[in-house]
Protein backbone atom coordinates (compact mmCIF):
# COMPACT_ATOMS: atom_id res chain seq x y z
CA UNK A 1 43.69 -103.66 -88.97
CA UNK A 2 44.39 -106.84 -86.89
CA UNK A 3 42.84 -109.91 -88.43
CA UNK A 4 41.86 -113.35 -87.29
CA UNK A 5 42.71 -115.79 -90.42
CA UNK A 6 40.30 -118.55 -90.65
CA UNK A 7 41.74 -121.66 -92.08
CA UNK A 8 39.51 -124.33 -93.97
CA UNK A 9 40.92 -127.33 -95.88
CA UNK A 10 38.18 -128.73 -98.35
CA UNK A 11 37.75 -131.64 -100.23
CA UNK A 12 35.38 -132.16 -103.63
CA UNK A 13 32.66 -133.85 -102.78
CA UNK A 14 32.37 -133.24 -99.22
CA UNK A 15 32.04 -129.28 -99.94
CA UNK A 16 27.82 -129.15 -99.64
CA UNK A 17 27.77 -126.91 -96.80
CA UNK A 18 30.63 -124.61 -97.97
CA UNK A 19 28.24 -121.65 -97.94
CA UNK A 20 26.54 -122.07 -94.58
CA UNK A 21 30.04 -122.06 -93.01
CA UNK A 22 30.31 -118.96 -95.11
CA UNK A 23 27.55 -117.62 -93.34
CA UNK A 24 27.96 -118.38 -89.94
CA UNK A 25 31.93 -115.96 -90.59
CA UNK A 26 29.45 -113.37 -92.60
CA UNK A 27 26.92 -113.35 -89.13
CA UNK A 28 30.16 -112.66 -86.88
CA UNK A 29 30.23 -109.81 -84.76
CA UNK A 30 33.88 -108.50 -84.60
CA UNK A 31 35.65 -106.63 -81.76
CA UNK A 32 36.29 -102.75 -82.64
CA UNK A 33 38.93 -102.33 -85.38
CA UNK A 34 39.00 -106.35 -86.08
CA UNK A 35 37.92 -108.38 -89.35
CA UNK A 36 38.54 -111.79 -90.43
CA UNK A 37 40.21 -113.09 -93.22
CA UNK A 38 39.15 -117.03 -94.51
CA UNK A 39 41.61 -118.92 -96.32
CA UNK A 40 39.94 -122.27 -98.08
CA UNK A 41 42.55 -124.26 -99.46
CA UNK A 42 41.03 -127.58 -101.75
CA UNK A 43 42.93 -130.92 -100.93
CA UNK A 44 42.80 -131.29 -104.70
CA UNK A 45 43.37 -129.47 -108.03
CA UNK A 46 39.43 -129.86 -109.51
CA UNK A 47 38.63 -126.06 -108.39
CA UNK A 48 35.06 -127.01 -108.09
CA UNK A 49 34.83 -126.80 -104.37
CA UNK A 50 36.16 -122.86 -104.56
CA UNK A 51 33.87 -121.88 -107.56
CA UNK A 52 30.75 -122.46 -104.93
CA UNK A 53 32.30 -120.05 -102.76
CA UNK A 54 30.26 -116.44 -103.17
CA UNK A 55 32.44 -113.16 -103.88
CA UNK A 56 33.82 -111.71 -100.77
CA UNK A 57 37.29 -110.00 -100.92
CA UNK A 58 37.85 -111.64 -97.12
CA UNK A 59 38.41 -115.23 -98.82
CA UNK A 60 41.64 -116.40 -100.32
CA UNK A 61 41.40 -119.46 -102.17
CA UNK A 62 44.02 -121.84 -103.10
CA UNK A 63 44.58 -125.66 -104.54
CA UNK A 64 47.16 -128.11 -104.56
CA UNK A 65 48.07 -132.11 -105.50
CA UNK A 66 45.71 -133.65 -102.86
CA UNK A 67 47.35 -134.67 -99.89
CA UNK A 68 45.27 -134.14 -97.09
CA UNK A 69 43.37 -131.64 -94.91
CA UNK A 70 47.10 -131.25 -93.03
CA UNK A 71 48.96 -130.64 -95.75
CA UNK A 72 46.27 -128.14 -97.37
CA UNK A 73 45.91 -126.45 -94.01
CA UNK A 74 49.53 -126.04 -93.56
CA UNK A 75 49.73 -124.72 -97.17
CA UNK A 76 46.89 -122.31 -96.89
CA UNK A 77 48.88 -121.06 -93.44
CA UNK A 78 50.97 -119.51 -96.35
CA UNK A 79 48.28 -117.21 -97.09
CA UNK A 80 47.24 -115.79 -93.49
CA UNK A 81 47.46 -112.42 -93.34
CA UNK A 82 46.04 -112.53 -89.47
CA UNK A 83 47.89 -112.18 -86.24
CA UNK A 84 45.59 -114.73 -85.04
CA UNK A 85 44.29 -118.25 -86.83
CA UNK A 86 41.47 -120.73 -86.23
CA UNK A 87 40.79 -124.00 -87.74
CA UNK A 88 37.05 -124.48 -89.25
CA UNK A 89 35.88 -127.27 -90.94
CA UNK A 90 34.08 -126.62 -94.52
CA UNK A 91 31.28 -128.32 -92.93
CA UNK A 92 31.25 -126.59 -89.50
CA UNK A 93 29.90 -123.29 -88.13
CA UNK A 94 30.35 -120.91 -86.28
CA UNK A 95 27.82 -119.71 -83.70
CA UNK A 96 27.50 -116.05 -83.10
CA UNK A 97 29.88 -114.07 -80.95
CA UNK A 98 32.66 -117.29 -81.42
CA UNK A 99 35.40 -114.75 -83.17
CA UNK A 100 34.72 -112.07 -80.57
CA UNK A 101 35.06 -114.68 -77.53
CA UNK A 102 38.37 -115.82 -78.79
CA UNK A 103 39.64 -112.55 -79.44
CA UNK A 104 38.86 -111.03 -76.22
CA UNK A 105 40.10 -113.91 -74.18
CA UNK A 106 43.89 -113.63 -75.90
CA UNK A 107 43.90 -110.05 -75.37
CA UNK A 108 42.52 -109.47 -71.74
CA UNK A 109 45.02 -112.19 -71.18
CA UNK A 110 47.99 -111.31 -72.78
CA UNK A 111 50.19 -113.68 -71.09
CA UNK A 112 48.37 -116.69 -72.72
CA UNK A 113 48.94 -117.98 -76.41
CA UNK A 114 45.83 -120.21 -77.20
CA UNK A 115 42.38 -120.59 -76.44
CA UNK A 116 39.25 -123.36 -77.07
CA UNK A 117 35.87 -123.47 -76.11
CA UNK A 118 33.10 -125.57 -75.97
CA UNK A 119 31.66 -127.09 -78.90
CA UNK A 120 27.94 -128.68 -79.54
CA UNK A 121 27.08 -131.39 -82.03
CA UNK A 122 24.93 -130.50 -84.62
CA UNK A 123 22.88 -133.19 -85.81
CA UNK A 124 21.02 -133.86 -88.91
CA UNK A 125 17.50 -132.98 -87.38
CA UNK A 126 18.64 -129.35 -86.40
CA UNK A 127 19.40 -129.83 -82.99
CA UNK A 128 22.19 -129.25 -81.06
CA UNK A 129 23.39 -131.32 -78.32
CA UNK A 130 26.35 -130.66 -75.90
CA UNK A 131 29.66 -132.40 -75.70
CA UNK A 132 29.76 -134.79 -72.39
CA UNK A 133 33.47 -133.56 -70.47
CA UNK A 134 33.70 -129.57 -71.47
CA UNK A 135 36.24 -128.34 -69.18
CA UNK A 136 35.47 -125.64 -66.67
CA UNK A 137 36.03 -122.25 -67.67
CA UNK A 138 39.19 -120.42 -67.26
CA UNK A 139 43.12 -121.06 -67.42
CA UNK A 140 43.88 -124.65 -68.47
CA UNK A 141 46.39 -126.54 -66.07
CA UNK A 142 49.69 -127.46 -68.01
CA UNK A 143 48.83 -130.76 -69.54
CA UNK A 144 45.44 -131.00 -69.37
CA UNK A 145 44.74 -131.66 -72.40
CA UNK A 146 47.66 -133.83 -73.42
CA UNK A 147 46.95 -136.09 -70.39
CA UNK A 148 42.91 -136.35 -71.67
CA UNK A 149 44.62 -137.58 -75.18
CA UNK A 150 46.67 -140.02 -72.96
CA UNK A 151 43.61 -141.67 -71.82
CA UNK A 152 41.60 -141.42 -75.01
CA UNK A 153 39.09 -138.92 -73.40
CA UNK A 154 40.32 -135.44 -74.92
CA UNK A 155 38.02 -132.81 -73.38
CA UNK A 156 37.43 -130.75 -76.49
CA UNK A 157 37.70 -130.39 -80.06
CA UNK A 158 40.66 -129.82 -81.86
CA UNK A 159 39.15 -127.32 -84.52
CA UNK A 160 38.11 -124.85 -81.58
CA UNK A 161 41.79 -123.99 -80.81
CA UNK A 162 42.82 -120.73 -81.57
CA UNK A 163 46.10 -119.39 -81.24
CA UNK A 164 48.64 -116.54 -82.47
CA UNK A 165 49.70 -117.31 -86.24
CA UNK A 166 53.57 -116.91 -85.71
CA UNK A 167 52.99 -119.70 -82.70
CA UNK A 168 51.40 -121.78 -85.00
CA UNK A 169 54.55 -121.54 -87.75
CA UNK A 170 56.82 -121.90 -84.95
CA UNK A 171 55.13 -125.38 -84.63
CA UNK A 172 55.60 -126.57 -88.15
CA UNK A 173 51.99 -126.05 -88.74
CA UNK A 174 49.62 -128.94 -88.82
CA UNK A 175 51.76 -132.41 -88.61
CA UNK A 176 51.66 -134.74 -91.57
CA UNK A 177 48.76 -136.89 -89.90
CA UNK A 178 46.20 -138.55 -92.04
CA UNK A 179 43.28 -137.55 -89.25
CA UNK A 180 43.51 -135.64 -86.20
CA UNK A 181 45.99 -133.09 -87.36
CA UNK A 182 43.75 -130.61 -85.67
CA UNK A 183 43.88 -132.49 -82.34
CA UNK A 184 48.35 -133.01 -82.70
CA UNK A 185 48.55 -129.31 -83.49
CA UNK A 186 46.37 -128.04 -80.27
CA UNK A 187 48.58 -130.23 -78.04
CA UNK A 188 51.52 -129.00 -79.37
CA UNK A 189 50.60 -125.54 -78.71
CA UNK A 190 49.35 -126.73 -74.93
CA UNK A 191 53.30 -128.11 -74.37
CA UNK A 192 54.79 -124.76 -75.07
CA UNK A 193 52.44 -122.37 -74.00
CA UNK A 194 49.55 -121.31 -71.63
CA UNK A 195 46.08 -121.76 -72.69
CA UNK A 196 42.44 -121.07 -71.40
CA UNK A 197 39.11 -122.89 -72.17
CA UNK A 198 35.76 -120.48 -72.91
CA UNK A 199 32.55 -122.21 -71.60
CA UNK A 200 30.62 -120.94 -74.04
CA UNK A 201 30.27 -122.84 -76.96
CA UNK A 202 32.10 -121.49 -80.09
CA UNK A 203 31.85 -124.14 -82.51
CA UNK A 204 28.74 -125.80 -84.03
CA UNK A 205 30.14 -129.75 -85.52
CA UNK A 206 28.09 -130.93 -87.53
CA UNK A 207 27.77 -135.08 -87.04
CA UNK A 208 26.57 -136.18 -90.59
CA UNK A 209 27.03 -139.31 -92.49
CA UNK A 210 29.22 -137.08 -95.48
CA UNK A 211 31.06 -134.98 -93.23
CA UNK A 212 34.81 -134.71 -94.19
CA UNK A 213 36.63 -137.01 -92.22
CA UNK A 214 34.10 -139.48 -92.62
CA UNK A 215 34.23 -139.36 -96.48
CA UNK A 216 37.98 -139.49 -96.84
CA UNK A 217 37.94 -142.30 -94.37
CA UNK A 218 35.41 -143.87 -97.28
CA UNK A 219 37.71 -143.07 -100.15
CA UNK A 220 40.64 -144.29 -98.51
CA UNK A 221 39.46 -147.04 -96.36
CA UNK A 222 42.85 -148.88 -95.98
CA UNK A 223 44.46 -145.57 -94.49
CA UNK A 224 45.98 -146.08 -91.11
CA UNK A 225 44.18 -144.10 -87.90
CA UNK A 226 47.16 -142.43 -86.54
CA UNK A 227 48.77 -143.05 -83.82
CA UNK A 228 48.25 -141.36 -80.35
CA UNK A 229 51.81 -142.22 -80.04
CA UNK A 230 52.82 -140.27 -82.82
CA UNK A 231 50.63 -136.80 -81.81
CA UNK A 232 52.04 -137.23 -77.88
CA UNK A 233 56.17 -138.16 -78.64
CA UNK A 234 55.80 -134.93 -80.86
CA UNK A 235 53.97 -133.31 -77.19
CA UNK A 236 56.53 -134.98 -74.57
CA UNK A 237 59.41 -134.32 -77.19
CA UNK A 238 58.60 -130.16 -76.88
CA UNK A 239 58.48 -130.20 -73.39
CA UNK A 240 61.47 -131.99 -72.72
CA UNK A 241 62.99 -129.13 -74.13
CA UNK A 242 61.96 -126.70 -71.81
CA UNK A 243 61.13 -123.89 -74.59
CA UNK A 244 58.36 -122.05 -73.59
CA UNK A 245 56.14 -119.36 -76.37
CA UNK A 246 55.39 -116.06 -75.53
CA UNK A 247 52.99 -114.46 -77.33
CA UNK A 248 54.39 -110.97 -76.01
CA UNK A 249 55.73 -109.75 -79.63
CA UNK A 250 53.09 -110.88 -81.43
CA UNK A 251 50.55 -108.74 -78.66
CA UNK A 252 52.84 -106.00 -79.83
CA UNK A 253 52.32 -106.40 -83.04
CA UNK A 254 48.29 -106.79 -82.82
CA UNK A 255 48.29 -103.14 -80.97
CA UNK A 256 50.19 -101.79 -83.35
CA UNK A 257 47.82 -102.46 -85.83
CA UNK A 258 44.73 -101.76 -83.44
C-alpha cells in the first residue's frame, strides 16, 4: 500500500500539543489505497515526549543523544517506510484534505518531485490568519524559492514541502543546521528538481510563545542563527552541477504498490 511517512522531531518540554497534531493525521482523508505512516523521533533520550503519544500501529517512535530537530529528523528518515515524506512540527497541524492535496498533485504530475502549499498562522486565540506572499498556484519557476531566501522574503514554509523519500536521501536528508533545516532541505530539493505550490492551505503553524524553535532558542540562547549563506552555497553548489532528480522510478514504484 503506498504510504506518505510523516516525519516529526520532538523535544521534552515543548511536546504539549503532541496529541492534537496526532489528531489533525487521525482526521486525514486519504486517497484510495493510501495511508500514512508518522515517525516521531525525540531530540533526546528522556522517552517522556513518546509515552504521551496514544496507541496507533501507524507511529514509529524513536530517541537519540539530543542533537537537534535535523539530526532527529534525518535519523527518524531511517524509519520511513513511505514513498513519499512530509515534515510536521510536534506542535503543528494539519488541516483536513492536506495529505490528499499533496498526494494528488505528485501523481497527476508525475514529472514533478516536490510540492508546498499555503500555510496559515494559528494563533493563541483560535484564529487563523493567512501568510502575506503565498505564491500563486501551480508549477514553481526554477529558483523561485531560492531567490525569495536570497532576499530574506521566502514565500512559504519550509515544513509544507513534500517530496519523494528516495529524493530526500539523495539529498543527505536534513543539513546539520541548528534552525531552518526545514527551509535548507526544501531549497535543495527546488535546485534539482521541479516543484509546484497548492493554494490551498495545508498546514496550520501554530505562533505560540513555547513553540519548538522558540524554546530551544531559550535553552540555548548563545546558539548561532545560521547562515543564509550556508543553506544557499549548499543550493548554488547542486545546480552548478547540472544533476537534475527524476522522480520517474520512484512513480514506478508507488503504482506498483497502488
Amino acid at each position: 500500500m503506498p504510504t506518505v511517512s510523516i516525519i516529526t522531531a520532538v523535544l521534552d518540554g515543548a511536546d504539549d500539543h503532541l496529541n492534537e497534531t496526532h489528531q489533525s493525521l487521525t482526521e486525514q482523508q486519504m486517497p484510495p489505497g493510501w495511508t500514512w505512516q508518522w515517525v516521531v523521533q525525540e531530540d533526546g533520550q528522556t522517552g517522556r515526549p513518546l509515552n504521551k503519544l496514544p496507541p496507533d500501529p501507524r507511529i514509529s517512535t524513536g530517541m537519540a543523544q539530543r542533537a537537534r530537530a535535523a539530526t532527529a529528523r534525518t535519523l527518524a528518515l531511517g524509519r520511513a517506510t513511505g514513498e513519499l515524506i512530509r515534515t510536521l512540527d510536534a506542535d503543528d497541524l494539519l488541516p483536513p484534505g492536506a495529505l490528499h492535496r499533496d498526494i494528488t498533485t505528485l501523481c497527476d504530475h508525475p514529472d514533478t518531485a516536490w510540492c508546498v502549499c499555503a500555510a496559515l498562522d494559528l494563533l493563541p486565540d483560535g484564529s487563523l490568519k493567512p501568510g502575506p506572499r503565498d505564491p500563486q498556484a501551480g508549477p514553481l519557476p526554477p529558483g523561485y524559492l531560492a531567490n525569495g531566501e536570497r532576499h530574506g522574503i521566502l514565500a512559504v514554509i519550509g515544513t509544507t514541502l513534500c517530496t519523494y523519500t528516495q529524493l530526500v536521501r539523495a539529498l543527505g536528508g536534513w543539513q546539520a543546521l541548528p534552525t531552518n533545516e526545514d527551509i535548507a532541505l526544501l531549497l535543495a530539493a527546488e535546485a534539482v528538481a521541479n516543484g509546484w505550490m497548492i493554494a490551498t492551505p495545508g498546514l496550520y503553524y501554530r505562533r505560540w510563545t513555547g513553540n519548538t524553535t522558540q524554546h530551544i532558542d531559550k535553552i540555548h540562547p548563545t546558539a548561532p542563527s545560521p547562515p543564509r549563506t550556508v543553506i544557499l552555497d549548499r543550493v548554488n553548489a547542486l545546480q552548478a552541477t547540472g544533476w537534475r532528480w527524476s522522480p520517474t522510478h520512484a512513480w514506478q514504484t508507488i503504482t506498483a504498490r497502488a
